[in-house]
N, C-alpha and C. Protein backbone atom coordinates (compact mmCIF):
# COMPACT_ATOMS: atom_id res chain seq x y z
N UNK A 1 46.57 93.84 12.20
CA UNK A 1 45.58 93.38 13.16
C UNK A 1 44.22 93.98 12.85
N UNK A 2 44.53 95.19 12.40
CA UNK A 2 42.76 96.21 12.40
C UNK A 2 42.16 95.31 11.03
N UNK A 3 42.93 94.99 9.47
CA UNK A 3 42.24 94.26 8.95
C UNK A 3 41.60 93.15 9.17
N UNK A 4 42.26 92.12 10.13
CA UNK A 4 41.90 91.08 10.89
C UNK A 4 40.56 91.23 11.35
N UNK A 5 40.55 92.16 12.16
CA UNK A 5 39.01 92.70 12.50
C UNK A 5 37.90 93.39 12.14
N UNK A 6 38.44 93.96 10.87
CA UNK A 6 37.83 94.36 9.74
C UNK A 6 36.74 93.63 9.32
N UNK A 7 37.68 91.97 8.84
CA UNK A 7 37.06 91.54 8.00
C UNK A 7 36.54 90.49 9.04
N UNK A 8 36.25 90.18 10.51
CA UNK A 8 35.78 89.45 11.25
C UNK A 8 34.18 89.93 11.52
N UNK A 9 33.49 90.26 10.78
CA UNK A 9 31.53 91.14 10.98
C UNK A 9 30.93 90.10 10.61
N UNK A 10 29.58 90.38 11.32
CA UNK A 10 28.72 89.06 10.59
C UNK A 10 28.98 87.90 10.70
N UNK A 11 28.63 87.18 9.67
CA UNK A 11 28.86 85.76 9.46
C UNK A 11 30.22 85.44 9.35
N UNK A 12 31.31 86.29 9.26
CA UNK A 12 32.53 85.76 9.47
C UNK A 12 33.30 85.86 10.76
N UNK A 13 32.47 86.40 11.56
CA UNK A 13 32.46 86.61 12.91
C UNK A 13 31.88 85.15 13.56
N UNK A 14 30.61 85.09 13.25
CA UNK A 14 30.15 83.42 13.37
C UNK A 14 30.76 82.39 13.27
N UNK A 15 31.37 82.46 11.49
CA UNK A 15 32.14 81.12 11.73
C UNK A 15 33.42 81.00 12.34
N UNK A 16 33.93 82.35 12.37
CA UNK A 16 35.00 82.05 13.37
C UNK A 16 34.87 81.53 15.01
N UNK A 17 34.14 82.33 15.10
CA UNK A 17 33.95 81.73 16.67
C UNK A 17 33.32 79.91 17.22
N UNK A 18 32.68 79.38 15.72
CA UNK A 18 32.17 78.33 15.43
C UNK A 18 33.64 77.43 15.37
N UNK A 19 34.15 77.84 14.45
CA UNK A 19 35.41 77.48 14.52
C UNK A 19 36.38 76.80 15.70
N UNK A 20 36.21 78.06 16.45
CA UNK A 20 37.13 77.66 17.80
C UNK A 20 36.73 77.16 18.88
N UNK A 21 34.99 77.09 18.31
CA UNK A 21 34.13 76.19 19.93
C UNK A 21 34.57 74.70 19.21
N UNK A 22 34.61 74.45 17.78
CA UNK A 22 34.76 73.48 17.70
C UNK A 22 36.36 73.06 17.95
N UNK A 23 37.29 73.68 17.76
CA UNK A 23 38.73 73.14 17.29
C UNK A 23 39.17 73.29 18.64
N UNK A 24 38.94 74.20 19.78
CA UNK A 24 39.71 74.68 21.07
C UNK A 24 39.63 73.49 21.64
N UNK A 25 38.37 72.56 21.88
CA UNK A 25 38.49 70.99 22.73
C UNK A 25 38.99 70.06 21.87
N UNK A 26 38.90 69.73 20.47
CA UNK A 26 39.63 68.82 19.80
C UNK A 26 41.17 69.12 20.37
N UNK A 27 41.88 70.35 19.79
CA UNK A 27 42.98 70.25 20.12
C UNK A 27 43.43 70.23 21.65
N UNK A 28 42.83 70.64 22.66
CA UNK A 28 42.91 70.41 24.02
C UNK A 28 43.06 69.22 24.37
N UNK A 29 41.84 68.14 23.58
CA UNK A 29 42.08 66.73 23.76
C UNK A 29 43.60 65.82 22.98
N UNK A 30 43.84 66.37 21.84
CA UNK A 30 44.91 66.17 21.37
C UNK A 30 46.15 66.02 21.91
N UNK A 31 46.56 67.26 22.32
CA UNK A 31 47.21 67.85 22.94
C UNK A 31 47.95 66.77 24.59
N UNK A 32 47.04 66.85 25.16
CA UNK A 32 46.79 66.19 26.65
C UNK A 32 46.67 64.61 26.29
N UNK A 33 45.81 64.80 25.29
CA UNK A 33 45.17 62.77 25.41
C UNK A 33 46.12 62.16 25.20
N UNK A 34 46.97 62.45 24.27
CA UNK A 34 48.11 61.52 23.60
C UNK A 34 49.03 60.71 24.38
N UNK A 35 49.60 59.44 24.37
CA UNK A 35 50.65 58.54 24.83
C UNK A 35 50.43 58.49 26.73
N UNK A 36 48.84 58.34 26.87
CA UNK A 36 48.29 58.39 28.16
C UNK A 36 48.42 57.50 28.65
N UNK A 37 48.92 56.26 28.18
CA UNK A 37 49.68 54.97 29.12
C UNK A 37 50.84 55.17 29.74
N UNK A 38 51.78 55.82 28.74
CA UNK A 38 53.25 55.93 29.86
C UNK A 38 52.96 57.26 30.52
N UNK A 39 51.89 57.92 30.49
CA UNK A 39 52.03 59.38 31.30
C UNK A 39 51.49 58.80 32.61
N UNK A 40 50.27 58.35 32.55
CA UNK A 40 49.49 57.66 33.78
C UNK A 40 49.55 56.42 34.34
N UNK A 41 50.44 55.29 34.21
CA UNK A 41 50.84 53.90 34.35
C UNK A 41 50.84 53.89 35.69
N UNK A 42 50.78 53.21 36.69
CA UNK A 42 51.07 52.88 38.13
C UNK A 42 51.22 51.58 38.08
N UNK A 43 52.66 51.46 38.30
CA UNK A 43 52.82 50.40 38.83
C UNK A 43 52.47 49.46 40.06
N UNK A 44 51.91 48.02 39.71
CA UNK A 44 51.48 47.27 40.67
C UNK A 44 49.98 47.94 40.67
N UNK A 45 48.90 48.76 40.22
CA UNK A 45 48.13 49.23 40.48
C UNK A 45 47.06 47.70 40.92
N UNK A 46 46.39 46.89 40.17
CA UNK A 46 45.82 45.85 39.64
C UNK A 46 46.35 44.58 40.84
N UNK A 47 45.20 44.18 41.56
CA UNK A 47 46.00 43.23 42.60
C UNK A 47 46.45 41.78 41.14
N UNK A 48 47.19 40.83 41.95
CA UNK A 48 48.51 39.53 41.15
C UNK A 48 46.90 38.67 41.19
N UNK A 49 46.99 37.88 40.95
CA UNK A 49 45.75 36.89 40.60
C UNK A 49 45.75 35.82 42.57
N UNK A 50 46.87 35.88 42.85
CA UNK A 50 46.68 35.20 43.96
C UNK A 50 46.15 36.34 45.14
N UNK A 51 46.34 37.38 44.77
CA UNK A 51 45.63 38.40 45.82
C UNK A 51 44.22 38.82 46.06
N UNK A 52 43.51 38.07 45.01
CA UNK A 52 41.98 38.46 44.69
C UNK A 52 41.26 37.61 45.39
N UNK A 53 40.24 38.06 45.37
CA UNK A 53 38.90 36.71 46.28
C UNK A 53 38.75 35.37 45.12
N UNK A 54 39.07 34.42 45.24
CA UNK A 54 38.57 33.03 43.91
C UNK A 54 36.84 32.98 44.20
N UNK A 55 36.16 32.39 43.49
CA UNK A 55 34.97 31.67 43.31
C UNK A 55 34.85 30.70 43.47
N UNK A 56 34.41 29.32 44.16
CA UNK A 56 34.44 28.47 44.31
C UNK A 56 33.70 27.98 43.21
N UNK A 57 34.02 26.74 42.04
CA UNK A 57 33.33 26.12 41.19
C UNK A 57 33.20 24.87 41.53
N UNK A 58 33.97 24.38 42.02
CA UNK A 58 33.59 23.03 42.70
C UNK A 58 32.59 22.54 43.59
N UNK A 59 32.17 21.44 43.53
CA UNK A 59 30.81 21.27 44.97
C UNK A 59 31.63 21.59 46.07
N UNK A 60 32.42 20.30 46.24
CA UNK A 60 33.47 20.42 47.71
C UNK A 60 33.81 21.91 48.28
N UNK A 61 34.16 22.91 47.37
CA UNK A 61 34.42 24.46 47.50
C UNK A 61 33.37 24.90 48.26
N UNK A 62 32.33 24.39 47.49
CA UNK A 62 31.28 25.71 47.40
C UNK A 62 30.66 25.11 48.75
N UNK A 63 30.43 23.84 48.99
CA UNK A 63 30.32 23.29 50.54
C UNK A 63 31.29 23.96 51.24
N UNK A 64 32.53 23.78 51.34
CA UNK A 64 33.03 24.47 52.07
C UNK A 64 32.96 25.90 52.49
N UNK A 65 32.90 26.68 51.78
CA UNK A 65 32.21 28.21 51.23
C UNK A 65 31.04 28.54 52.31
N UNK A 66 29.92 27.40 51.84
CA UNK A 66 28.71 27.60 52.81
C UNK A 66 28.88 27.49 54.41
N UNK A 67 29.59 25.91 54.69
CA UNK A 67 30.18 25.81 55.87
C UNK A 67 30.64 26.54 56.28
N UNK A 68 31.65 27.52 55.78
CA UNK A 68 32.31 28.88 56.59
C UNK A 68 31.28 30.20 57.10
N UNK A 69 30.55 30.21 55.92
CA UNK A 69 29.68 31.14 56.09
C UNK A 69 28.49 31.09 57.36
N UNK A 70 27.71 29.60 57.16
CA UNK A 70 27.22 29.33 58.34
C UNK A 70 27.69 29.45 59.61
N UNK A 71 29.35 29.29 59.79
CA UNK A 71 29.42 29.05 61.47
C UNK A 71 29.96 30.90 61.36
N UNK A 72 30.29 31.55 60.78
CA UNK A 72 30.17 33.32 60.97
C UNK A 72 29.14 33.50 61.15
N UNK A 73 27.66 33.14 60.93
CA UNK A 73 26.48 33.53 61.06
C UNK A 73 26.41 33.18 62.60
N UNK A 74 26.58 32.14 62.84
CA UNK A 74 25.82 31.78 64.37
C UNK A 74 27.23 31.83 65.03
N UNK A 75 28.09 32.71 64.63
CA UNK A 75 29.07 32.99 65.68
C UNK A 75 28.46 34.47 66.50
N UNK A 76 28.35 35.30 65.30
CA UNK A 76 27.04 36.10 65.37
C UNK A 76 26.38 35.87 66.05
N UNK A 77 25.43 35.64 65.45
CA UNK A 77 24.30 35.09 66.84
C UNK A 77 24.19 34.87 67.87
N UNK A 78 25.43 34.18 68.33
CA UNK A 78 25.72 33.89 69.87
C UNK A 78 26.34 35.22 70.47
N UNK A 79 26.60 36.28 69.60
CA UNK A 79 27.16 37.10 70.11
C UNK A 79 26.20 38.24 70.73
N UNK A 80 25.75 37.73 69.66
CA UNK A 80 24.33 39.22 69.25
C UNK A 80 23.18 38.44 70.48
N UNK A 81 23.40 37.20 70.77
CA UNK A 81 21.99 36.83 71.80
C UNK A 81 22.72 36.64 73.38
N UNK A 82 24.80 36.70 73.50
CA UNK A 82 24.78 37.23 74.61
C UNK A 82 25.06 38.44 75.01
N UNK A 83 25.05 39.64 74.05
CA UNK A 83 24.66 40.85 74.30
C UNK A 83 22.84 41.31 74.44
N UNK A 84 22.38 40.85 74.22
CA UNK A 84 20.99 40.59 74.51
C UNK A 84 20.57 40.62 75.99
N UNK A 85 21.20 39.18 76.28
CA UNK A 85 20.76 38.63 77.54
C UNK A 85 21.72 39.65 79.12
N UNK A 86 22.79 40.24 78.22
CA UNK A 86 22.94 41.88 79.10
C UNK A 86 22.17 42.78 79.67
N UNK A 87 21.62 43.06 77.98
CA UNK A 87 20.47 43.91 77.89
C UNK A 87 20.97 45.15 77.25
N UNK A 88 21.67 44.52 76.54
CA UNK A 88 22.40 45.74 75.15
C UNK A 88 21.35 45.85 74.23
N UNK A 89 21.59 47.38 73.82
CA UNK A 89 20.47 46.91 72.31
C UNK A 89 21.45 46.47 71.17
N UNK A 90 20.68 45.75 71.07
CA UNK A 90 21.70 45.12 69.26
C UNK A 90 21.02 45.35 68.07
N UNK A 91 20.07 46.21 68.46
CA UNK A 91 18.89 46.69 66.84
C UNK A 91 20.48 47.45 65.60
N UNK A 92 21.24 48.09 66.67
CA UNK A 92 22.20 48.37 65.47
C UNK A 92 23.78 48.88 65.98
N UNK A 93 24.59 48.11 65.65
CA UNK A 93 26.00 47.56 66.18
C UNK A 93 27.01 47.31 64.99
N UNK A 94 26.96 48.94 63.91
CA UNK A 94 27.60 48.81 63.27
C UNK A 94 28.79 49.45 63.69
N UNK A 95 29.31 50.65 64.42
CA UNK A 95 29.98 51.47 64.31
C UNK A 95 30.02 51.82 66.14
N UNK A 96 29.42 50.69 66.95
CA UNK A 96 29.43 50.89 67.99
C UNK A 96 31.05 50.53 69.22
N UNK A 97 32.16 49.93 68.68
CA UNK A 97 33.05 49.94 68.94
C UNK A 97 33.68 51.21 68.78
N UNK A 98 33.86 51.55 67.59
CA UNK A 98 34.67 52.90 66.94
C UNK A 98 33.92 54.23 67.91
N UNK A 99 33.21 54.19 68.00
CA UNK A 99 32.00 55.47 68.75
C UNK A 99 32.84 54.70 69.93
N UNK A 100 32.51 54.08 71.28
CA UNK A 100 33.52 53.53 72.57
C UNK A 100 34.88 53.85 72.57
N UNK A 101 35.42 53.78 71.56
CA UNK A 101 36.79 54.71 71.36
C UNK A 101 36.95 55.58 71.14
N UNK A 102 36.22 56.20 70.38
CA UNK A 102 36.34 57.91 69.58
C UNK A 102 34.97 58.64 69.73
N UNK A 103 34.29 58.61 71.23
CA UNK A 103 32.78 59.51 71.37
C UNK A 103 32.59 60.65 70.87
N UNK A 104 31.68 61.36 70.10
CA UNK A 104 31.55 62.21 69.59
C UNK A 104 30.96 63.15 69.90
N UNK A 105 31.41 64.29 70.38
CA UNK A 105 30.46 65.60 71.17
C UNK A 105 28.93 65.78 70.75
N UNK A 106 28.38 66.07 71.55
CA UNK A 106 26.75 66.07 70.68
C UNK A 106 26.64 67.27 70.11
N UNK A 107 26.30 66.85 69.21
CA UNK A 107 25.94 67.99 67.82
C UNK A 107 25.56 69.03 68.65
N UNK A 108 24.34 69.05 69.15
CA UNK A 108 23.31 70.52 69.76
C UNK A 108 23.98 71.40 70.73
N UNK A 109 25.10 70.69 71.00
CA UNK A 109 26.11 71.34 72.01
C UNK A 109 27.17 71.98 71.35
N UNK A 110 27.41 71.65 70.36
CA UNK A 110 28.43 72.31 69.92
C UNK A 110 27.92 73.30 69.03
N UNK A 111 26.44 73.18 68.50
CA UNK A 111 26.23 74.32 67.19
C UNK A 111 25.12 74.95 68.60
N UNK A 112 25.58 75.80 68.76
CA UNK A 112 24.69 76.82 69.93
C UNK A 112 24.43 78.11 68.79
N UNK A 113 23.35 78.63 69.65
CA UNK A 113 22.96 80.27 69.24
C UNK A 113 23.92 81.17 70.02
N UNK A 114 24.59 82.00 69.20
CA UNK A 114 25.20 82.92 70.63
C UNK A 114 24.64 83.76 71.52
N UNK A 115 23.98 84.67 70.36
CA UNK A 115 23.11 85.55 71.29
C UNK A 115 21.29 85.37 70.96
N UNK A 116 20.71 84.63 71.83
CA UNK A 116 19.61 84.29 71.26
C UNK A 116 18.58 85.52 71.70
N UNK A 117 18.97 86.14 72.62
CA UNK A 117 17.85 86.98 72.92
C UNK A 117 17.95 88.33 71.60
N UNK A 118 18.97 88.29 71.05
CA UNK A 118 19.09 89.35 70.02
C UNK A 118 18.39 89.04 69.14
N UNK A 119 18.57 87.55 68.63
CA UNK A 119 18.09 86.80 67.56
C UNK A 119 15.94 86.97 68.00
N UNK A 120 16.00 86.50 69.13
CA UNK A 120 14.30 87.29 69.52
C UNK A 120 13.93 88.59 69.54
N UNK A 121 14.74 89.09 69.89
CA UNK A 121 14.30 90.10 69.54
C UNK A 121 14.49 91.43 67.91
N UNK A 122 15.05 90.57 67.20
CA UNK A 122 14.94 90.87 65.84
C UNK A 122 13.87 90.07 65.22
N UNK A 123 13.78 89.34 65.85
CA UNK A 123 11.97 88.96 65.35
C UNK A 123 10.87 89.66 65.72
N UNK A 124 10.87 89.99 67.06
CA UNK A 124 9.84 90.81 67.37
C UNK A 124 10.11 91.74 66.95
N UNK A 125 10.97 92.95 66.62
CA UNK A 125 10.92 93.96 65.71
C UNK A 125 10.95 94.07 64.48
N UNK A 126 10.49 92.91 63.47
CA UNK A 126 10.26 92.81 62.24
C UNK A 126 11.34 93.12 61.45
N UNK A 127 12.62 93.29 62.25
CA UNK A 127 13.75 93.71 61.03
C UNK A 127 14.42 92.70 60.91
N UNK A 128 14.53 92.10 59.87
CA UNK A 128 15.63 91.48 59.46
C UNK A 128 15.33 90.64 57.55
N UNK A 129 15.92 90.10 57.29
CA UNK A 129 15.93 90.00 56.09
C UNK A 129 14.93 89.75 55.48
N UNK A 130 13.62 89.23 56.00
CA UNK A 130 12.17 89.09 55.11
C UNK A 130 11.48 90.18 55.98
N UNK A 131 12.25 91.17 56.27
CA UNK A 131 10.99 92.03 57.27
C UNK A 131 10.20 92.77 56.31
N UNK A 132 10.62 92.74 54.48
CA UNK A 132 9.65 93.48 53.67
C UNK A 132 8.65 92.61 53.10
N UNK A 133 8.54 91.50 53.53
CA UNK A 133 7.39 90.93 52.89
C UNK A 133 6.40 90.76 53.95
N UNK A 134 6.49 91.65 55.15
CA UNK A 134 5.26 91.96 55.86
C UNK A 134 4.63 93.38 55.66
């Protein structure tokens, strides 16, 4: 072993260590990368072709397509203009169901100061962690 390190000085110290920055990730990748289809495969991962959204290429489709889309819009609309005429705001009604079910404590209530008069009064006595850059 002591010759080993003997003769490891200098530039043979260099290229060794050159050596193993280069060879330690080749063979790491080697090692690991290999036959990474049957290691990582999931079955069914990839939806069947009938499970995917199609494109409509046809006129008739793509009319139809629009037609659907239009009456979701002004289904909308009628929804959104008789929450209106309530007097809801509807500026933004993304997440406003889920919040009616699951209300969320208000932040400022839950992150309190404990002891605030300590916290003032370590200000007024200049001690605390920037008290040396006065």
């Amino acid at each position: 072993m002591s010759t080993i390190l003997r003769r490891l000085r200098g530039g043979n110290l260099e290229v060794f260590k050159f050596g193993m920055y280069i060879m330690f990730p080749i063979g790491v990748m080697y090692y690991f990368g290999t036959n990474l289809d049957s290691r990582f495969s999931v079955p069914d991962f990839w939806p069947k072709e009938g499970q995917t959204h199609t494109i409509p290429f046809e006129k008739e489709d793509i009319q139809e397509e629009l037609e659907r889309l239009k009456q979701r819009r002004l289904q909308n609309r009628a929804k959104r203009l008789a929450l209106q005429s309530e007097g809801v705001n509807t500026e933004h009604t993304e997440h406003r169901v889920e919040e009616a079910r699951n209300p969320r404590p208000d932040i400022l209530d839950t992150v309190k100061v404990e002891e605030p008069e300590k916290a003032a009064m370590t200000r007024e006595s200049g001690k605390g962690w920037l008290s040396w850059l006065r």
